[in-house]
N, C-alpha and C. Protein backbone atom coordinates (compact mmCIF):
# COMPACT_ATOMS: atom_id res chain seq x y z
N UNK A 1 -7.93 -12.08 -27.77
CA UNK A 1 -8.99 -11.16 -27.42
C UNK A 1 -9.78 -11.67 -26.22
N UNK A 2 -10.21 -12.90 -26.05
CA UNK A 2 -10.99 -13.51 -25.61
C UNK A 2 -10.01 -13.21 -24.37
N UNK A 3 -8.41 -13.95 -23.45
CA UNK A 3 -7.86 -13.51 -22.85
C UNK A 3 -7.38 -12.18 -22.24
N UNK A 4 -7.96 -11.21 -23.49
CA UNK A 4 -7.29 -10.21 -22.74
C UNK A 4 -8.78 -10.08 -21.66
N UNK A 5 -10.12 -10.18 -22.65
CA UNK A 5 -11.08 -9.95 -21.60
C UNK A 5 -11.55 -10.60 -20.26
N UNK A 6 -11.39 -11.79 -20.00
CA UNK A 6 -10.68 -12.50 -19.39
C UNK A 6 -9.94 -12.37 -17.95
N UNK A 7 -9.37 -11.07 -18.25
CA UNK A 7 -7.99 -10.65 -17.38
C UNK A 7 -8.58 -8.93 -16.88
N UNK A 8 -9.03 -8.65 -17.74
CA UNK A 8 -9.93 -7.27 -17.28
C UNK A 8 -10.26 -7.17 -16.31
N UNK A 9 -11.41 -8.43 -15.60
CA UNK A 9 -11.56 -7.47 -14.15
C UNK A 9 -10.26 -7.60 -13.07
N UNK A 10 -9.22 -8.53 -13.17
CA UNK A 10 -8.13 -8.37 -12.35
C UNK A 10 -7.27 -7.46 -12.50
N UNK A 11 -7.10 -7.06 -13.39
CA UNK A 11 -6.46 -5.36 -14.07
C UNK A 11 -7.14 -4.58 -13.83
N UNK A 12 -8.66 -4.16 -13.71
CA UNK A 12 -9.37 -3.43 -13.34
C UNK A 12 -9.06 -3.12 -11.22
N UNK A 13 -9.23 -4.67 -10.85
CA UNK A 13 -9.45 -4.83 -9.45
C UNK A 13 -7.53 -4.65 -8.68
N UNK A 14 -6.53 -4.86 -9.51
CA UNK A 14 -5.37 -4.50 -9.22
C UNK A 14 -4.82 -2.93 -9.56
N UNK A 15 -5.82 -1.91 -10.64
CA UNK A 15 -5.87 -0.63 -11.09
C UNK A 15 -6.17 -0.16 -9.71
N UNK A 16 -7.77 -0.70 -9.11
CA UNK A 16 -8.15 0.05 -8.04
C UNK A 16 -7.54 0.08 -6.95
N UNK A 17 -6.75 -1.01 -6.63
CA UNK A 17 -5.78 -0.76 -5.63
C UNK A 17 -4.63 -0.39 -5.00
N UNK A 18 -4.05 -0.30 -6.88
CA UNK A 18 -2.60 0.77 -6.97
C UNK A 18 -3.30 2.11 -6.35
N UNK A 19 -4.57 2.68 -7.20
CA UNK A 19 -4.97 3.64 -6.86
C UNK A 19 -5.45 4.32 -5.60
N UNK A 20 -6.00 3.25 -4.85
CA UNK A 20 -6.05 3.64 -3.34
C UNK A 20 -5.11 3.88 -2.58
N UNK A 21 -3.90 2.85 -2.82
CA UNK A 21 -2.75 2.62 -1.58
C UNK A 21 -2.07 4.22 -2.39
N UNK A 22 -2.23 5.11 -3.03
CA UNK A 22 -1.65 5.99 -3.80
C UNK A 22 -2.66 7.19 -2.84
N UNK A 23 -3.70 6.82 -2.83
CA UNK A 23 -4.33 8.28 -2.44
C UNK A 23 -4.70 7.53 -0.68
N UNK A 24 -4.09 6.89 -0.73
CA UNK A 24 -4.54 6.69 1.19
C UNK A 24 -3.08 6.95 2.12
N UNK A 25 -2.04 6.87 1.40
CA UNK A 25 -0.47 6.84 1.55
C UNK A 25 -0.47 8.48 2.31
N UNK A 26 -0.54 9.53 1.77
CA UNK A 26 -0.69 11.08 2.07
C UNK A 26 -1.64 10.84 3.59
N UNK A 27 -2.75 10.20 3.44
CA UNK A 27 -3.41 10.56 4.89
C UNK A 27 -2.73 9.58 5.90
N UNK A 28 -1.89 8.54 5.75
CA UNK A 28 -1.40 7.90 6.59
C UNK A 28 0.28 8.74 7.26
N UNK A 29 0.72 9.63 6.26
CA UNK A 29 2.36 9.95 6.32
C UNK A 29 2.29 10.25 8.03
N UNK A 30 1.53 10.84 8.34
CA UNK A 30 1.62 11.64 9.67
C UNK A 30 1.55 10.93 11.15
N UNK A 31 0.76 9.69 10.26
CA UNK A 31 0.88 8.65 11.54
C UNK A 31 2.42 7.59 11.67
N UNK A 32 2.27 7.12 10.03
CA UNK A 32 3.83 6.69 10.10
C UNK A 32 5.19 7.26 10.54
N UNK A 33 4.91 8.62 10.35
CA UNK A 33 6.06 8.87 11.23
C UNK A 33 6.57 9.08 12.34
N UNK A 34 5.10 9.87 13.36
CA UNK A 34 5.16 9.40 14.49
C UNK A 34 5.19 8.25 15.15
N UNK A 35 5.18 6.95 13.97
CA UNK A 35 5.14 5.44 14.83
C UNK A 35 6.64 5.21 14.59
N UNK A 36 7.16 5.59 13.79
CA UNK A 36 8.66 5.19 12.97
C UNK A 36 9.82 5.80 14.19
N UNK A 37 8.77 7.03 15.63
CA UNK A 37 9.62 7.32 16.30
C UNK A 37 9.12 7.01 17.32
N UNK A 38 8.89 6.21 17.85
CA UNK A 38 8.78 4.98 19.04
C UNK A 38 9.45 4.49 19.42
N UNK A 39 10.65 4.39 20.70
CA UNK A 39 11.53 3.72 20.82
C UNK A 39 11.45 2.10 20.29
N UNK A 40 10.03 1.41 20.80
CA UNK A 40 10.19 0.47 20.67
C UNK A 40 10.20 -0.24 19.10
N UNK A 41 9.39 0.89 18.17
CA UNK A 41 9.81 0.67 16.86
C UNK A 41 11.15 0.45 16.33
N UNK A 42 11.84 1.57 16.87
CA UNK A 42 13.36 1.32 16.45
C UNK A 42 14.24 -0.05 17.02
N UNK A 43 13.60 -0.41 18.25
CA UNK A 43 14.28 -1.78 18.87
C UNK A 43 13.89 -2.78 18.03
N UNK A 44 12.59 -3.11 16.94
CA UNK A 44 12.21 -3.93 16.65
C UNK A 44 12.93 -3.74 15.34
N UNK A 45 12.89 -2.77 14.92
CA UNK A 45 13.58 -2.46 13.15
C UNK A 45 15.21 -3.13 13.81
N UNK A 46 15.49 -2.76 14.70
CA UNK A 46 16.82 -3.34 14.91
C UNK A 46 17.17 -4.88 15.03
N UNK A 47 16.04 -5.43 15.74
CA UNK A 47 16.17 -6.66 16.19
C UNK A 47 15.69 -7.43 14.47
N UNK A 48 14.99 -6.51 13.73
CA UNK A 48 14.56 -7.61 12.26
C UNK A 48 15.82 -7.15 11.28
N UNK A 49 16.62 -5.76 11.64
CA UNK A 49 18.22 -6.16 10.74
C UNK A 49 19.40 -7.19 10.95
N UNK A 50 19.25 -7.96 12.32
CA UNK A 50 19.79 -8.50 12.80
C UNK A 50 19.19 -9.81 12.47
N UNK A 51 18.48 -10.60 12.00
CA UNK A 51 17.66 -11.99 11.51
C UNK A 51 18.50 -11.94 10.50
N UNK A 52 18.29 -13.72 10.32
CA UNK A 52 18.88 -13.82 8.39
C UNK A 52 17.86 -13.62 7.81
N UNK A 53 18.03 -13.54 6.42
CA UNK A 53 17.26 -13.28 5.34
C UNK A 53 16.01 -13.84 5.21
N UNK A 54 16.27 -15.12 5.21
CA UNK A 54 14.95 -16.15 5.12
C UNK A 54 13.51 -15.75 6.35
N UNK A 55 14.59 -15.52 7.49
CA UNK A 55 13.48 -15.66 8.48
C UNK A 55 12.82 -14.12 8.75
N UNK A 56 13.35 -13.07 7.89
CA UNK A 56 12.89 -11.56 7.71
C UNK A 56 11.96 -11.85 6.90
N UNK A 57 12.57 -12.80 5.76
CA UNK A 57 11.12 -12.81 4.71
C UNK A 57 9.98 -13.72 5.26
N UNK A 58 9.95 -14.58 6.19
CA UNK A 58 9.03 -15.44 6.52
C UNK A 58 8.16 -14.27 7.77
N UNK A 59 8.90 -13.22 8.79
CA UNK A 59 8.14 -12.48 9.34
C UNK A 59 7.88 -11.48 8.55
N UNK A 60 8.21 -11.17 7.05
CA UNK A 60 7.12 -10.06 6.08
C UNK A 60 6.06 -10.71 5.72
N UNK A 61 6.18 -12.38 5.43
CA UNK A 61 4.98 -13.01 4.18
C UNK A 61 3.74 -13.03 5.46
N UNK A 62 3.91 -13.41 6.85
CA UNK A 62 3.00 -13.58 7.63
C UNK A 62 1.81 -12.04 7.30
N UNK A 63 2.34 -11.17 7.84
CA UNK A 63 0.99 -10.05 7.38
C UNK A 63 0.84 -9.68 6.45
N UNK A 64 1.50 -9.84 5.38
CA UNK A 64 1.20 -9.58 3.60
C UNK A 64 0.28 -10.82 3.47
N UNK A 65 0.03 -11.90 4.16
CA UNK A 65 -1.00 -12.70 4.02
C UNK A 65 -2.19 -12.63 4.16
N UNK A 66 -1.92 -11.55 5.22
CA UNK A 66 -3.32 -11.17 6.25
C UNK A 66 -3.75 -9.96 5.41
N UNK A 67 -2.96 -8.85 5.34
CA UNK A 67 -3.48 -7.80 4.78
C UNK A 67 -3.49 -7.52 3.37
N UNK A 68 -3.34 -8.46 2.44
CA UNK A 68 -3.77 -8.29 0.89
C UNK A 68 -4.53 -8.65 0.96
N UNK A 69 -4.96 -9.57 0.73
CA UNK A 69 -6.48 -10.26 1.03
C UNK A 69 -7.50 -9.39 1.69
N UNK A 70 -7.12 -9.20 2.74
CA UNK A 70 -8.44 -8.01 3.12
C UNK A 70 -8.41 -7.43 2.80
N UNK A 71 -7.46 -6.37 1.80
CA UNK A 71 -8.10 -5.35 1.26
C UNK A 71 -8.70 -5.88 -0.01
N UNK A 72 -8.80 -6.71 -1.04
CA UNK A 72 -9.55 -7.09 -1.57
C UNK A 72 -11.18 -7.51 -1.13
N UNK A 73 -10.64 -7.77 0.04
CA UNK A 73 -12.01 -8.63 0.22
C UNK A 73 -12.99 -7.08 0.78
N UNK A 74 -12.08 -6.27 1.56
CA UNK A 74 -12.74 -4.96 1.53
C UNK A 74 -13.92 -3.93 0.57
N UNK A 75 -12.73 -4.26 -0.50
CA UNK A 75 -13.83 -4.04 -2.15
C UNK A 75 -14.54 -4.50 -1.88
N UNK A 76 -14.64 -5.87 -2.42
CA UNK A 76 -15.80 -6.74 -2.34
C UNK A 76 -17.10 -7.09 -1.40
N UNK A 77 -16.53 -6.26 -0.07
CA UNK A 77 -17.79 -5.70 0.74
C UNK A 77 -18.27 -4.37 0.02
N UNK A 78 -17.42 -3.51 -0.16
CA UNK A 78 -18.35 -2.10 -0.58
C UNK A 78 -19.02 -2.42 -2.20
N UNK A 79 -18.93 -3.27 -2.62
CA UNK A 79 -19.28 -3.79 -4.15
C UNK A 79 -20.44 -4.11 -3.99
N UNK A 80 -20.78 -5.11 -2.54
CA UNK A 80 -21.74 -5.81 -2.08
C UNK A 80 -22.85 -5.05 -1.38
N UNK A 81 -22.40 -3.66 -1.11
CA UNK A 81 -23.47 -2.93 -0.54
C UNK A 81 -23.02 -2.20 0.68
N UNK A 82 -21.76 -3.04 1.82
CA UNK A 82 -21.54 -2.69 2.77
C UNK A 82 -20.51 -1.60 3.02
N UNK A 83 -20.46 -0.12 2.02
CA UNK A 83 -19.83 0.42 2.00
C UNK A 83 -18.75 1.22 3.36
N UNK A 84 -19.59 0.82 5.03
CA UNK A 84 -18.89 1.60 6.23
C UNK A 84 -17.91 0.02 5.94
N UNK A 85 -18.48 -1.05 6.14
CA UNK A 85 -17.99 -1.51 6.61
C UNK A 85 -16.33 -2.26 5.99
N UNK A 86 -16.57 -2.18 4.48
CA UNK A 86 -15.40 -2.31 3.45
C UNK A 86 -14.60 -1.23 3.62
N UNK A 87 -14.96 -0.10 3.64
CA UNK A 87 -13.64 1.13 4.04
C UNK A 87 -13.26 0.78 5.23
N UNK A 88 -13.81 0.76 6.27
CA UNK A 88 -13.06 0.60 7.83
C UNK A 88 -12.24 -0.95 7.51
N UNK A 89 -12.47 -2.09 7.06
CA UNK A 89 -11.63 -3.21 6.85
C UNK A 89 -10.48 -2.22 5.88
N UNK A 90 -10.87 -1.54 5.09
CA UNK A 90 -9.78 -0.92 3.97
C UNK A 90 -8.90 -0.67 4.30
N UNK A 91 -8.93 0.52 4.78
CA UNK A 91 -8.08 1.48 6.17
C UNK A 91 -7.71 0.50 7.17
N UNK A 92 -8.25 -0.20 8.04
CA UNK A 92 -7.24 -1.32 8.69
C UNK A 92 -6.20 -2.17 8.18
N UNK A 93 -6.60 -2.77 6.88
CA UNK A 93 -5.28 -3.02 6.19
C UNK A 93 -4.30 -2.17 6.05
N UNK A 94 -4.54 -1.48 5.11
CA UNK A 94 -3.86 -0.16 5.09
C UNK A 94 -2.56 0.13 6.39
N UNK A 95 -3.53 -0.06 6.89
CA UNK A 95 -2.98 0.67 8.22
C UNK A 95 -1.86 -0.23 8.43
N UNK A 96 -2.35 -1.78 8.70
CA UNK A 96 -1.19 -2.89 8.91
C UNK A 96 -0.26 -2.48 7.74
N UNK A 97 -0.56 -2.30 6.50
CA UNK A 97 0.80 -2.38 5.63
C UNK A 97 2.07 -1.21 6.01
N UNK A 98 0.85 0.06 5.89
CA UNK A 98 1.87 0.96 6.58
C UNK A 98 2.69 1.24 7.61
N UNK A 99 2.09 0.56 8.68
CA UNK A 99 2.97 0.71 9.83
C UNK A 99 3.93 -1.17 10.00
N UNK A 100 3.71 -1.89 9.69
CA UNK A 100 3.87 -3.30 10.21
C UNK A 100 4.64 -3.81 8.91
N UNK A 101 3.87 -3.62 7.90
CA UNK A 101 4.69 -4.16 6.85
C UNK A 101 6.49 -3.55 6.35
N UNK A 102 5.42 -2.04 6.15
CA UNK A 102 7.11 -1.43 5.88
C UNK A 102 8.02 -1.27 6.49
N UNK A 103 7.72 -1.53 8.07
CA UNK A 103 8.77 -0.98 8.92
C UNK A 103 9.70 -2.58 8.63
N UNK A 104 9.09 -3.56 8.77
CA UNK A 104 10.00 -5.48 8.29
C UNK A 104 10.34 -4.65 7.34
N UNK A 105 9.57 -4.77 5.98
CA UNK A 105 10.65 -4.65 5.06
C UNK A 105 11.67 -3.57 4.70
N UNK A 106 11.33 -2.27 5.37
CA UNK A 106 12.30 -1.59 5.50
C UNK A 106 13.71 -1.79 6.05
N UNK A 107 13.51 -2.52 7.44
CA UNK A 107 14.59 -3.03 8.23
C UNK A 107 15.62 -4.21 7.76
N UNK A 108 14.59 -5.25 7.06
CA UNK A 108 15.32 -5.97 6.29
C UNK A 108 15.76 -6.27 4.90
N UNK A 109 15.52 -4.87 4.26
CA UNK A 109 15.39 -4.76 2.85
C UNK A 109 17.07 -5.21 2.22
N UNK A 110 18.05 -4.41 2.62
CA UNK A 110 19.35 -5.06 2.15
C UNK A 110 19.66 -6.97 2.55
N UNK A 111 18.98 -7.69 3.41
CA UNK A 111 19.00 -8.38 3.68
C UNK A 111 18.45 -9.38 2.07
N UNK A 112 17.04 -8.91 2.26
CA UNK A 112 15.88 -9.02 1.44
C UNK A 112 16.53 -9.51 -0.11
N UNK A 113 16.95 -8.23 -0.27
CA UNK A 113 17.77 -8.20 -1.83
C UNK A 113 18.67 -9.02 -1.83
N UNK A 114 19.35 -9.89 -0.87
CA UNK A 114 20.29 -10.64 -1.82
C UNK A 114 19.80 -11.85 -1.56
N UNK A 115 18.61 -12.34 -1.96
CA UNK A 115 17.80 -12.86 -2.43
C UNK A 115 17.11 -12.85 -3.74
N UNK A 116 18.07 -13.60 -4.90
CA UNK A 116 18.39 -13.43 -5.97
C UNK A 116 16.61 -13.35 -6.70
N UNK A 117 15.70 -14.21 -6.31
CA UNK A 117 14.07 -14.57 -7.09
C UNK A 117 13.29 -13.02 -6.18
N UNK A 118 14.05 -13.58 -5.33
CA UNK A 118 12.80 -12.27 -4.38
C UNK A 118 13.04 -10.36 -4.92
N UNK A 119 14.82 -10.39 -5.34
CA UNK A 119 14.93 -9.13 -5.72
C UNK A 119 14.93 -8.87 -7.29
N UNK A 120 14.05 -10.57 -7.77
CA UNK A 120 13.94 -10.06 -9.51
C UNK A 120 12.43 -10.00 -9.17
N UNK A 121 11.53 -10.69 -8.14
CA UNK A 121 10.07 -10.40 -8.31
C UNK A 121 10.15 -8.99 -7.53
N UNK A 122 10.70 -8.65 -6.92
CA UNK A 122 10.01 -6.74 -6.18
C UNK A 122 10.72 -6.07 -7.34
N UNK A 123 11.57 -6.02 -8.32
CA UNK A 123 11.87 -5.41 -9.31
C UNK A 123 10.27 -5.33 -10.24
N UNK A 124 9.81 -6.32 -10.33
CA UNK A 124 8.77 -7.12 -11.40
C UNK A 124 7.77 -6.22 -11.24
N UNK A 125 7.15 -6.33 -9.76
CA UNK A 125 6.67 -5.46 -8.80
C UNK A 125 6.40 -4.33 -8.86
N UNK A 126 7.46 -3.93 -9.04
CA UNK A 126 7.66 -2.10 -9.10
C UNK A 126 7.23 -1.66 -10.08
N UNK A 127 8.40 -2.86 -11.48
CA UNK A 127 7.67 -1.77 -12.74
C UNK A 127 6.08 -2.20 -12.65
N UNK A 128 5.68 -2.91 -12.67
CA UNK A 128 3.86 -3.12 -13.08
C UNK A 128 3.23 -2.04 -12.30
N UNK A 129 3.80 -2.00 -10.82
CA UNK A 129 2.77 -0.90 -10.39
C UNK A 129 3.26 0.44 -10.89
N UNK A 130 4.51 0.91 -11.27
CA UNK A 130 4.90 1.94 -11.79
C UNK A 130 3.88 2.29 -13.10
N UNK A 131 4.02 1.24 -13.84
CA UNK A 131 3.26 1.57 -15.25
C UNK A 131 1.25 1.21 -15.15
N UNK A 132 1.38 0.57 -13.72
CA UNK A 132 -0.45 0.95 -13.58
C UNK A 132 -0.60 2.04 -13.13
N UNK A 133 0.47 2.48 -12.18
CA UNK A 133 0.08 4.11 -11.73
C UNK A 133 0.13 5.04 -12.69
N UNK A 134 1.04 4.78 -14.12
CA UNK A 134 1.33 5.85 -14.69
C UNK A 134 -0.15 5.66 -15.77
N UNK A 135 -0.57 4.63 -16.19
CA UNK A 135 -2.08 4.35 -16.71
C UNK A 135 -3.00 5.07 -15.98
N UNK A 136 -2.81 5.09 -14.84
CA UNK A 136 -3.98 5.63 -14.53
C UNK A 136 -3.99 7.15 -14.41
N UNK A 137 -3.06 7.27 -14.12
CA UNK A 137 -2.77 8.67 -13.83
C UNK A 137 -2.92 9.76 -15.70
N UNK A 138 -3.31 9.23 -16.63
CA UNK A 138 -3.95 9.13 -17.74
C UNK A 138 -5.24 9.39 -17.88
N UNK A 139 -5.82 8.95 -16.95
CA UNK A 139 -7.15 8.82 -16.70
C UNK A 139 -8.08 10.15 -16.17
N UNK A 140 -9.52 10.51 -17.18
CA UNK A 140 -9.73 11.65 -16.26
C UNK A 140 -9.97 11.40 -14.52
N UNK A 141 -10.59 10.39 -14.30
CA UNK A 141 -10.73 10.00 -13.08
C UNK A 141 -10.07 10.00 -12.25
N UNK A 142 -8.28 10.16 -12.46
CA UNK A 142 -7.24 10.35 -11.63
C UNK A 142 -7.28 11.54 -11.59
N UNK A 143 -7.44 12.82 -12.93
CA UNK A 143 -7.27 14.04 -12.53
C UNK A 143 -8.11 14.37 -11.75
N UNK A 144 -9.38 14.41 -12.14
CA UNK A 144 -10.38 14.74 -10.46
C UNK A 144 -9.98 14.51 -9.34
N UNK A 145 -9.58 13.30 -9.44
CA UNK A 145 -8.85 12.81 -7.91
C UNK A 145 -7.83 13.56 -7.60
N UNK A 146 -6.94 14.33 -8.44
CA UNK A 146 -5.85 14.71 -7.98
C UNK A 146 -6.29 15.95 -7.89
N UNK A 147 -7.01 17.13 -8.64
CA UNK A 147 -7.91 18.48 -8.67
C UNK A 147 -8.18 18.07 -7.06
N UNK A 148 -9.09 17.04 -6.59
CA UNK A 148 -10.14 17.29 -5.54
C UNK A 148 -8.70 17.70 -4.05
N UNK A 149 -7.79 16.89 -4.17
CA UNK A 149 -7.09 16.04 -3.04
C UNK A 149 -6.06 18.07 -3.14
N UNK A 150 -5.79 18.42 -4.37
CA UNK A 150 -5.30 19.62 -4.03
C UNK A 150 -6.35 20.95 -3.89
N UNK A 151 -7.52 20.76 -3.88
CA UNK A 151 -8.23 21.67 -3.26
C UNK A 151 -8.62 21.28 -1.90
N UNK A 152 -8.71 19.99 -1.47
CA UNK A 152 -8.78 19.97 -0.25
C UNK A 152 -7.22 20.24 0.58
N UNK A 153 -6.24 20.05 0.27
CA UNK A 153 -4.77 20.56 0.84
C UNK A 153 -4.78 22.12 0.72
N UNK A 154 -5.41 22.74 0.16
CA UNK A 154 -5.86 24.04 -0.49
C UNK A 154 -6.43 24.86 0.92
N UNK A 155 -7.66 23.61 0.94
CA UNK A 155 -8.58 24.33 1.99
C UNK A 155 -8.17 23.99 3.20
N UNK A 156 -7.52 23.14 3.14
CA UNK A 156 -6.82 22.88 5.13
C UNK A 156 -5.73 23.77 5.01
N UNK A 157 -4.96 24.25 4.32
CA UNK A 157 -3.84 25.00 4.43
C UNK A 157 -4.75 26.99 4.71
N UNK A 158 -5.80 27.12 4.09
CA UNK A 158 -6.18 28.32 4.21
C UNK A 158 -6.95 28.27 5.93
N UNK A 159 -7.50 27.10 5.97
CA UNK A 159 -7.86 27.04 7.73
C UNK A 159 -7.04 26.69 8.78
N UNK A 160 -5.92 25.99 8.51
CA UNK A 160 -4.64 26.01 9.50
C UNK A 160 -4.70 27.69 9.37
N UNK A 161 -4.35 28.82 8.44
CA UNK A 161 -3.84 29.95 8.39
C UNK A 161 -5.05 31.19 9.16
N UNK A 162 -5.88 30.79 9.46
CA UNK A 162 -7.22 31.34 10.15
C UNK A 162 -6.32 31.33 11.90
């Protein structure tokens, strides 16, 4: 008992961030894909399928260093009071994972996987965030979130049609 409480606010503070990178993912699609068609994007996705394994995973761990951490530490500004300034760090992470992170590990993902520890921890990975997303998504707090996010797709789709 004493452990599980214990572990609460990191389940709490790893809940909130399945939950963001979930509802910040939709406002980013539009930029990722216009970056995903950049020539020079594609030269670089090319040049990181072409690395061995090791040294794909050593250029993913470099900004997964940089940008987990700040988005934690992001919270922990808007917790603290500094709410502009924890979202704009938020969204800059963000931003690095989406465009910087996935495009490495996208490029070197078959690489990635036959990397016997690394493709049993992103398995590990998956399900936990699978089954925190599906917890939360349980939650009334997710339905609002999800009510609000389709009335606002609601209302940009009736003003695109204006």
């Amino acid at each position: 008992m004493l452990k599980r409480l214990a572990i609460l606010p990191l389940q709490i503070l790893v809940a909130l961030l399945v939950v963001i990178d979930e509802l910040a993912r939709p406002l980013y699609r539009p930029l990722v894909g216009w970056f995903q068609s950049l020539r020079i994007v594609e030269i670089g996705e090319r040049f990181v399928a072409r690395l061995p394994r090791f040294v794909i995973l050593a250029l993913l761990a470099v900004p997964i260093a940089i940008a987990e951490p700040l988005k934690i530490y992001s919270l922990l500004l808007i917790g603290e009071g500094r709410p502009i300034r924890g979202i704009l760090l938020l969204a800059l992470a963000h931003l690095a994972s989406f465009l910087l992170i996935e495009r490495i590990y996208e490029a070197g993902k078959p690489k990635l996987m036959t990397i016997g520890w690394l493709a049993l921890l992103l398995g590990f990975v998956a399900r936990i965030r699978a089954w925190l997303l599906d917890w939360v998504k349980c939650t009334p707090a997710w339905r609002l979130v999800a009510a609000t996010r389709q009335w606002v797709a609601g209302l940009i789709a009736a003003l695109r049609a204006r």
